[in-house]
N, C-alpha and C. Protein backbone atom coordinates (compact mmCIF):
# COMPACT_ATOMS: atom_id res chain seq x y z
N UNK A 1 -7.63 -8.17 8.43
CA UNK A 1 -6.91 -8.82 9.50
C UNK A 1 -5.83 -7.88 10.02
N UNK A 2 -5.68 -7.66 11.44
CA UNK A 2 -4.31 -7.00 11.97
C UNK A 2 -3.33 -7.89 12.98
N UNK A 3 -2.18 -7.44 12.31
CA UNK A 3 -1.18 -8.48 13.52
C UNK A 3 -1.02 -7.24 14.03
N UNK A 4 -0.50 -7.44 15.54
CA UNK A 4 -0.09 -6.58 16.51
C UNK A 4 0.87 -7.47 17.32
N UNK A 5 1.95 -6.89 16.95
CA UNK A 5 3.30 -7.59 17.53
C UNK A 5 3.73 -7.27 18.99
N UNK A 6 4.15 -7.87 19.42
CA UNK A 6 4.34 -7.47 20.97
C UNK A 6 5.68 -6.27 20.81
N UNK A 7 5.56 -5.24 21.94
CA UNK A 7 6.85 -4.30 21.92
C UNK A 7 6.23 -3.72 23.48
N UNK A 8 7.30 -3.58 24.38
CA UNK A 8 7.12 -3.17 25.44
C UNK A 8 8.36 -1.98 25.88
N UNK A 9 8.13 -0.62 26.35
CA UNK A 9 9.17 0.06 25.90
C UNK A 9 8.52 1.58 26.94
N UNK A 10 9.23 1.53 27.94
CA UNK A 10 8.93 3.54 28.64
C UNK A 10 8.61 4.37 27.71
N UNK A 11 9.42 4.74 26.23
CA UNK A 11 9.56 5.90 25.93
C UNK A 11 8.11 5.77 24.80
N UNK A 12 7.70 7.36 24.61
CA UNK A 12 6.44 6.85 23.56
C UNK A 12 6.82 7.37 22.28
N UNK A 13 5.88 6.64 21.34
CA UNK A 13 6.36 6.04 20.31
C UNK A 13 5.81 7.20 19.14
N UNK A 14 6.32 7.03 18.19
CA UNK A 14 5.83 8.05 17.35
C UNK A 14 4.85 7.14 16.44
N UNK A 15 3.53 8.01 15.73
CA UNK A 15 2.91 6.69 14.44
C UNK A 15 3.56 7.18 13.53
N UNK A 16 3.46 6.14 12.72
CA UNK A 16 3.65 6.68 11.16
C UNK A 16 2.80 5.27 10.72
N UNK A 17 2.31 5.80 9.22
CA UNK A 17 1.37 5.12 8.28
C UNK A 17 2.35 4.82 6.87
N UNK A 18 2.09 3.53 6.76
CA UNK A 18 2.35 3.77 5.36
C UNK A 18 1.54 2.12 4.59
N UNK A 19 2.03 2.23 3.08
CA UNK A 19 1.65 1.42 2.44
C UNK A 19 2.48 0.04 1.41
N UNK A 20 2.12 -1.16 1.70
CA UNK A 20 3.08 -1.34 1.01
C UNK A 20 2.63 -2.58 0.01
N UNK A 21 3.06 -2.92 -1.05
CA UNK A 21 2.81 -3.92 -2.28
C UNK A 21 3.23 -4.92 -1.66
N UNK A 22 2.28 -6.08 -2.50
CA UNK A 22 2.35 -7.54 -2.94
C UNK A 22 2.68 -7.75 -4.16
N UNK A 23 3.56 -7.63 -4.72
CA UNK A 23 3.29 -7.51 -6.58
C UNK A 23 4.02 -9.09 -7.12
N UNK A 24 3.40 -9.63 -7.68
CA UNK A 24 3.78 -11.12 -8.60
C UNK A 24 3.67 -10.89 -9.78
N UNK A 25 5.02 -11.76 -10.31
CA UNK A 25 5.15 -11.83 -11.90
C UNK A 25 4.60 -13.21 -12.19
N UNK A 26 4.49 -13.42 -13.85
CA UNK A 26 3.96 -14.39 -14.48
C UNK A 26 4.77 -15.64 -13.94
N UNK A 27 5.52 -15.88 -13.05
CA UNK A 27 6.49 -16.98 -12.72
C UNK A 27 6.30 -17.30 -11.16
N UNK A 28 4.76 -16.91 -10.81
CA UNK A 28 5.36 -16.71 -8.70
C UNK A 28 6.38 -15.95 -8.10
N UNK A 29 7.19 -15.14 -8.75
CA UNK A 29 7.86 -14.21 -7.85
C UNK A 29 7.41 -13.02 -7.11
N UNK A 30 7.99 -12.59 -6.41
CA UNK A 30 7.28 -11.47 -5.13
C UNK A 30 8.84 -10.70 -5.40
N UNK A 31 8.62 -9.32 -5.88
CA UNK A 31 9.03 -8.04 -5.74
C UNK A 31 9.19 -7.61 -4.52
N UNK A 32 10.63 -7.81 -4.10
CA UNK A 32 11.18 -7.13 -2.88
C UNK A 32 12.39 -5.76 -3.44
N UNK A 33 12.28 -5.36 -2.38
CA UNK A 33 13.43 -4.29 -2.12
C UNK A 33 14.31 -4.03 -1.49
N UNK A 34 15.85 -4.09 -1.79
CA UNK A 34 16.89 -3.76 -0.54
C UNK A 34 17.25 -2.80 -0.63
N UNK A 35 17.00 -2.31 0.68
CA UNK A 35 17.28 -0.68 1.16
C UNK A 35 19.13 -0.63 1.38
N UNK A 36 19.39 0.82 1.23
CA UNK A 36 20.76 0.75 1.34
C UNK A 36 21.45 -0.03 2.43
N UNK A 37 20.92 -0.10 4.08
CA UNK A 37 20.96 -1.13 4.82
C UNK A 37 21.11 -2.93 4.30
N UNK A 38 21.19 -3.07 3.53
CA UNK A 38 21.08 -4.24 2.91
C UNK A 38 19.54 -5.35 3.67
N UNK A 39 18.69 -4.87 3.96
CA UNK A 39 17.41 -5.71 4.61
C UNK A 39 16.66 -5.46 3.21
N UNK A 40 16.14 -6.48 2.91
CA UNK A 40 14.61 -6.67 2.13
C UNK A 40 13.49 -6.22 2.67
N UNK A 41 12.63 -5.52 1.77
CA UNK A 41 11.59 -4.92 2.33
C UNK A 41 10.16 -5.34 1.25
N UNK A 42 8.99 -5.29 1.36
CA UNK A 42 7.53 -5.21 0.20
C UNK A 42 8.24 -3.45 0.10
N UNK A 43 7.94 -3.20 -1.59
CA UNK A 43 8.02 -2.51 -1.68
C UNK A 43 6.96 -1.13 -1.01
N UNK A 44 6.98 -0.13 -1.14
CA UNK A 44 6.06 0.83 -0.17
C UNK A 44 6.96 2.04 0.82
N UNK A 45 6.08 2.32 1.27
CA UNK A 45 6.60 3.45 2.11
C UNK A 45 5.65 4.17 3.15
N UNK A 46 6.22 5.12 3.53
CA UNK A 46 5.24 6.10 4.41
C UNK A 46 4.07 6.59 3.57
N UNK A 47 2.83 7.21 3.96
CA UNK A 47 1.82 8.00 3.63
C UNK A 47 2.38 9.57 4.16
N UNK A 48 2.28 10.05 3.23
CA UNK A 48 2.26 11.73 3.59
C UNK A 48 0.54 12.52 4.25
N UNK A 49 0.45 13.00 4.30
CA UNK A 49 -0.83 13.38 5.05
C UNK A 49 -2.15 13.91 3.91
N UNK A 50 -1.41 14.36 2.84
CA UNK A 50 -2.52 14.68 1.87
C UNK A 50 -2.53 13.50 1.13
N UNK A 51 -1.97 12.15 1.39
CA UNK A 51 -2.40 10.92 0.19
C UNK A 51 -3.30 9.80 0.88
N UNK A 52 -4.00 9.66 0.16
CA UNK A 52 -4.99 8.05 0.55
C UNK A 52 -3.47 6.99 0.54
N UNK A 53 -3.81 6.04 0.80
CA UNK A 53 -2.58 4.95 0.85
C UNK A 53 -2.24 4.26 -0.54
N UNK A 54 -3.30 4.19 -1.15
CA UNK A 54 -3.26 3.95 -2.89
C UNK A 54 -1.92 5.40 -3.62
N UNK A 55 -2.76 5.86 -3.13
CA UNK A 55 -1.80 7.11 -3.98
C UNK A 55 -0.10 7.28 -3.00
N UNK A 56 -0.04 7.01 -2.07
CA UNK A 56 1.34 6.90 -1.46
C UNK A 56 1.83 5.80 -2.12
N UNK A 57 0.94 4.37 -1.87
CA UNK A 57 1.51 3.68 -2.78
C UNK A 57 2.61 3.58 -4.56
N UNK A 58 1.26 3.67 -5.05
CA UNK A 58 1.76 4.12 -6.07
C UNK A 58 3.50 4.92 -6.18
N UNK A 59 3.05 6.64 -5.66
CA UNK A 59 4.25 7.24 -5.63
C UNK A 59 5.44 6.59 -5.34
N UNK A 60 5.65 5.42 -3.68
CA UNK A 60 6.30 5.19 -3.37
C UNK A 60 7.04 3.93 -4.06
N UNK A 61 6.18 2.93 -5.05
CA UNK A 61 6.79 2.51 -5.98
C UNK A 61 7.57 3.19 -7.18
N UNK A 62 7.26 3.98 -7.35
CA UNK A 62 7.61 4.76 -8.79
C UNK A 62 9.13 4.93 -8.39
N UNK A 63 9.41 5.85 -6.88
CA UNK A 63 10.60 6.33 -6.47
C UNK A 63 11.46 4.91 -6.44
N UNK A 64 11.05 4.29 -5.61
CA UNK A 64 11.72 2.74 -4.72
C UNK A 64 12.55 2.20 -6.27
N UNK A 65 11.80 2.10 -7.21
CA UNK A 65 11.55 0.70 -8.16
C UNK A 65 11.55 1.02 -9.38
N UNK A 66 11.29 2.52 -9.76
CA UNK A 66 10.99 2.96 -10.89
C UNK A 66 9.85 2.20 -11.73
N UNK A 67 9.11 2.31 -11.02
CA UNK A 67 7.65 1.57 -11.62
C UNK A 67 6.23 2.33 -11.58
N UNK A 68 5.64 2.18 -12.40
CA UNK A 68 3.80 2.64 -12.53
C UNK A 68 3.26 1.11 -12.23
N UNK A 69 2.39 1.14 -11.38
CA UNK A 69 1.32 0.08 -11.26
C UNK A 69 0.35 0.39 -10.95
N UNK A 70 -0.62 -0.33 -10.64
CA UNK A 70 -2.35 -0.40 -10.43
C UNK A 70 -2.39 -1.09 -9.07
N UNK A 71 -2.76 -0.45 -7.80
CA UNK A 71 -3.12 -0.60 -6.88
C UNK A 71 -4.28 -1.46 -6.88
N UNK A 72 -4.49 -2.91 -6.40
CA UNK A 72 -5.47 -3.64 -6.51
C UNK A 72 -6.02 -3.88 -4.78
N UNK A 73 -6.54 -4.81 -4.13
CA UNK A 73 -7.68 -4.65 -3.25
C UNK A 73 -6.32 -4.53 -1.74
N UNK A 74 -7.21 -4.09 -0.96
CA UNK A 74 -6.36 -4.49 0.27
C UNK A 74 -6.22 -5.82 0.72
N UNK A 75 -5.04 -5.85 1.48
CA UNK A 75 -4.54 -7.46 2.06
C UNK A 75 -4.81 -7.34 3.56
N UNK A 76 -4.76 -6.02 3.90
CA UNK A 76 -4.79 -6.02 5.64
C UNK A 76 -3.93 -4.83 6.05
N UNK A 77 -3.89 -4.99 7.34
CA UNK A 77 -2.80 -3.77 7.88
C UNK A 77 -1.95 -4.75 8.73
N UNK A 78 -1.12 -4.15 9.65
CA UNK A 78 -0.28 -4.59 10.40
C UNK A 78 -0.01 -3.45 11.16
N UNK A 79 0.62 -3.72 12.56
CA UNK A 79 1.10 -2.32 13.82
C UNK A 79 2.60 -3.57 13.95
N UNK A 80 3.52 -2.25 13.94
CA UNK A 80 5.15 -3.11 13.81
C UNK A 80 5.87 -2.11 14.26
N UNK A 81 6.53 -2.19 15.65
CA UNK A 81 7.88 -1.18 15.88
C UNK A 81 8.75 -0.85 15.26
N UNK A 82 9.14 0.33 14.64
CA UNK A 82 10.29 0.14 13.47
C UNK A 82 11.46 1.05 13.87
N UNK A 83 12.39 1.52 13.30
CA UNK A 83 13.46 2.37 13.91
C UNK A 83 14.22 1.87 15.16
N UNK A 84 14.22 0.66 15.40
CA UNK A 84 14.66 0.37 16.87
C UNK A 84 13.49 0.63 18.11
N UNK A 85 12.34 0.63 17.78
CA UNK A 85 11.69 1.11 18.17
C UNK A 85 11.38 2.32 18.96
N UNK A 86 11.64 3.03 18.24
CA UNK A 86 10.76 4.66 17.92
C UNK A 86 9.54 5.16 17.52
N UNK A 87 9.23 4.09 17.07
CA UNK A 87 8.32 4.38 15.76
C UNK A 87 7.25 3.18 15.68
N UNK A 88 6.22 3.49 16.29
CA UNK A 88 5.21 2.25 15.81
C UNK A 88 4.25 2.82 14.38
N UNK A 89 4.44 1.68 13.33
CA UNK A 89 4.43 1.94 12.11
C UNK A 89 3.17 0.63 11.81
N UNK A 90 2.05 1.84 11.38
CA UNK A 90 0.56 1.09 10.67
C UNK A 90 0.92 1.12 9.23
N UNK A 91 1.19 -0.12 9.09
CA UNK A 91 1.18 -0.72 7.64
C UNK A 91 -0.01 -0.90 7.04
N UNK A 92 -0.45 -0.65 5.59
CA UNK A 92 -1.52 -1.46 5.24
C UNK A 92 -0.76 -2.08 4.21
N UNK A 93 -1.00 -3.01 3.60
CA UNK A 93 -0.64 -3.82 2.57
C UNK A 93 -1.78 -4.11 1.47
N UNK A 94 -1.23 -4.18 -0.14
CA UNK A 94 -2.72 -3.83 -0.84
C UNK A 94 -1.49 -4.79 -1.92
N UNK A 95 -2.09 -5.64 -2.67
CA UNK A 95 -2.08 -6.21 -3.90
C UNK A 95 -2.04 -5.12 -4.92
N UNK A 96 -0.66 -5.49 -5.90
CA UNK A 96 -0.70 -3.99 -7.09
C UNK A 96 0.10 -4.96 -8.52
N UNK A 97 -0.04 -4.31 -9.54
CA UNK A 97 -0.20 -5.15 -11.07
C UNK A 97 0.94 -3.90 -11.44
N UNK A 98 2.13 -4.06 -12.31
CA UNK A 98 2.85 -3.20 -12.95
C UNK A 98 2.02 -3.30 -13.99
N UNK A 99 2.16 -1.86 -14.43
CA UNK A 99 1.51 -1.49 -16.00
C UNK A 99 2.63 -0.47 -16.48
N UNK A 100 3.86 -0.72 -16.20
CA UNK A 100 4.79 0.66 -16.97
C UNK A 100 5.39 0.85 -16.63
N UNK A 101 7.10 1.06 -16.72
CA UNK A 101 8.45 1.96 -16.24
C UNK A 101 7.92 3.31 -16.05
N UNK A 102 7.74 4.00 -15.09
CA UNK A 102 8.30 5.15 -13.80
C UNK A 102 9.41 6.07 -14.46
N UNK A 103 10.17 5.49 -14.72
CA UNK A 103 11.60 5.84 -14.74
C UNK A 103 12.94 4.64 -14.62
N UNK A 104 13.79 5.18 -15.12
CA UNK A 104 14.74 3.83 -15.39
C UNK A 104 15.86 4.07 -14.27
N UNK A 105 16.06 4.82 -13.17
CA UNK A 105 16.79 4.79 -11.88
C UNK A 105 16.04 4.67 -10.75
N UNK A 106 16.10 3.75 -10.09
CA UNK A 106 15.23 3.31 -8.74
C UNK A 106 16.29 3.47 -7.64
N UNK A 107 15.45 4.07 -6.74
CA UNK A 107 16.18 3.76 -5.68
C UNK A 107 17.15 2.98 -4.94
N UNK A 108 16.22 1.81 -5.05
CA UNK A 108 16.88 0.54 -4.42
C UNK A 108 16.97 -0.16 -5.41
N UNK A 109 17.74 -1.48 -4.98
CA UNK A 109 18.00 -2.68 -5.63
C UNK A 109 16.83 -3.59 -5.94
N UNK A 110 16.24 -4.08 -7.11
CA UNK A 110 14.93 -5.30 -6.88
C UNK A 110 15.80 -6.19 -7.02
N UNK A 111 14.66 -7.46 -6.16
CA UNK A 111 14.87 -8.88 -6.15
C UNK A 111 13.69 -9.31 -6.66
N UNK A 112 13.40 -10.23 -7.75
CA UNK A 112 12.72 -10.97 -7.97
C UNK A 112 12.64 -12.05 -6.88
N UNK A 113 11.87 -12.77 -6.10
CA UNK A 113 12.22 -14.10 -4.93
C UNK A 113 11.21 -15.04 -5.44
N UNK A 114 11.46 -15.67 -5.81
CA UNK A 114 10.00 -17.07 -5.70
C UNK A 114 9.50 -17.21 -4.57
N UNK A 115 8.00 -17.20 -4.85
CA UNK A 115 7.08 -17.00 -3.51
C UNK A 115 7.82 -17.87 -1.79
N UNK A 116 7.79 -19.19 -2.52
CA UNK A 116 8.22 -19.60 -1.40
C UNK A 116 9.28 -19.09 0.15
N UNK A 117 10.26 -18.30 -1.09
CA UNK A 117 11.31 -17.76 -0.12
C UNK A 117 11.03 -16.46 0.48
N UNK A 118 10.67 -16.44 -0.56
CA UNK A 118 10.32 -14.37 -0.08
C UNK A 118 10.35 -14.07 1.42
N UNK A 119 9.30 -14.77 1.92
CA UNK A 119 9.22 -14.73 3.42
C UNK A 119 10.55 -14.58 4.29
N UNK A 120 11.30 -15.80 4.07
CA UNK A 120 12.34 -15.67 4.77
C UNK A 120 12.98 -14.46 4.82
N UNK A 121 13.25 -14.23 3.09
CA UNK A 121 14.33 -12.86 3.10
C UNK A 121 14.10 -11.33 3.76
N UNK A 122 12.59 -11.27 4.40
CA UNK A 122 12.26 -10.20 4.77
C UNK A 122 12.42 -9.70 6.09
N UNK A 123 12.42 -8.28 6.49
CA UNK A 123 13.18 -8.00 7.70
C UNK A 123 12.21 -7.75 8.45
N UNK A 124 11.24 -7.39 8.01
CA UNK A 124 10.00 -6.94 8.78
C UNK A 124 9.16 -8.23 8.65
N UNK A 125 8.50 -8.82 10.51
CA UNK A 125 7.80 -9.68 10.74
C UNK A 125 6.29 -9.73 9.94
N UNK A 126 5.82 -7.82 9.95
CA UNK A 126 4.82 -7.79 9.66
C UNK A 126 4.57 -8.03 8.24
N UNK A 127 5.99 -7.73 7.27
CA UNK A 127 5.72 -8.09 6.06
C UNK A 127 5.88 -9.22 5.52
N UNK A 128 6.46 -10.10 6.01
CA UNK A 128 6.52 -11.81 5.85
C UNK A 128 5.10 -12.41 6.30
N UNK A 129 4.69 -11.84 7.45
CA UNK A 129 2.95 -12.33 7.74
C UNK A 129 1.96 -11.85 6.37
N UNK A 130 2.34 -10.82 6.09
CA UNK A 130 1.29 -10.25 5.13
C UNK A 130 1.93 -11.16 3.58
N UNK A 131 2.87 -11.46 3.52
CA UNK A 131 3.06 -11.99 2.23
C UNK A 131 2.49 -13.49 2.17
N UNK A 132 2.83 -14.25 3.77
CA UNK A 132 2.10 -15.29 3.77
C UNK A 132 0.21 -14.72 3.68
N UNK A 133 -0.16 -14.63 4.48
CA UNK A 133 -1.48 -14.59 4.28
C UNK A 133 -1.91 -14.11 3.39
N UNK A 134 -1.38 -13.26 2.18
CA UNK A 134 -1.11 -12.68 0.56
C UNK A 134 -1.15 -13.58 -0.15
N UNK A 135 -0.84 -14.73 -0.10
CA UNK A 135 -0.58 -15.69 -0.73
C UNK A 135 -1.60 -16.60 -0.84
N UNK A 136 -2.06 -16.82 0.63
CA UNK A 136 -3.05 -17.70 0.57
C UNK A 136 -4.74 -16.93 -0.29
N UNK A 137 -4.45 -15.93 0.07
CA UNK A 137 -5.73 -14.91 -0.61
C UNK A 137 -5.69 -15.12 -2.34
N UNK A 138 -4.50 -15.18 -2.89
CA UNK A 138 -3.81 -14.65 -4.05
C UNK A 138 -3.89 -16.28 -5.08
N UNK A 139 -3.84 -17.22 -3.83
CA UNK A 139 -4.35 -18.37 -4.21
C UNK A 139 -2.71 -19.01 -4.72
């Protein structure tokens, strides 16, 4: 499935790719991230050009979160203006399982959220759509 959000704008836009987690604990919570900006984010990031999106993944949890996990199936993509719009940004979103501490300094701050809320707290449209329709997949 792709959402494609409306953005109308003269100047052109740069892509960028990246990838980002669904991850649930044994309790319904959804693993978010606040960036120094204080916005919640799915954890994830950009793709660099030599990584499949699994393997950006991954990396980009390890840094974010200080975590190892297992990249599980895709959820979808999403197209989302980001930067104030600068930047139209292809998300994919993929279901992922922790199996291990990374490292014990993360980047950002985690939030555990119970499913229900998660949505709200997020800054990006495209990642509140993907957590809902994540959910319904995820059962």
């Amino acid at each position: 499935m792709k959402l494609d959000l409306d953005f109308t704008s003269g100047a052109a836009l740069q892509a960028q790719s990246g990838a980002y987690a669904l991850i649930l604990d044994g309790e319904d919570r959804v693993l978010l991230v606040r960036a120094g900006n204080g916005r919640f984010y799915l954890p994830g990031g950009r793709i660099e050009p030599d990584e499949t999106p699994e393997q950006a993944l991954a990396r980009e949890v390890a840094e974010e979160c200080g975590l190892s996990i297992r990249v599980g199936e895709s959820l979808g993509e999403a197209f989302q203006p980001t930067f104030d719009g600068t930047v139209m940004l292809r998300a994919s979103y993929w279901r992922a399982q922790i199996i291990g501490l990374a490292h014990e300094e993360p980047e950002h701050q985690l939030l555990w959220t119970p499913r229900p809320e998660a949505a709200s707290r997020l800054h990006r449209a495209a990642d509140a759509h993907m957590l809902t329709r994540g959910a319904l997949i995820l059962g």
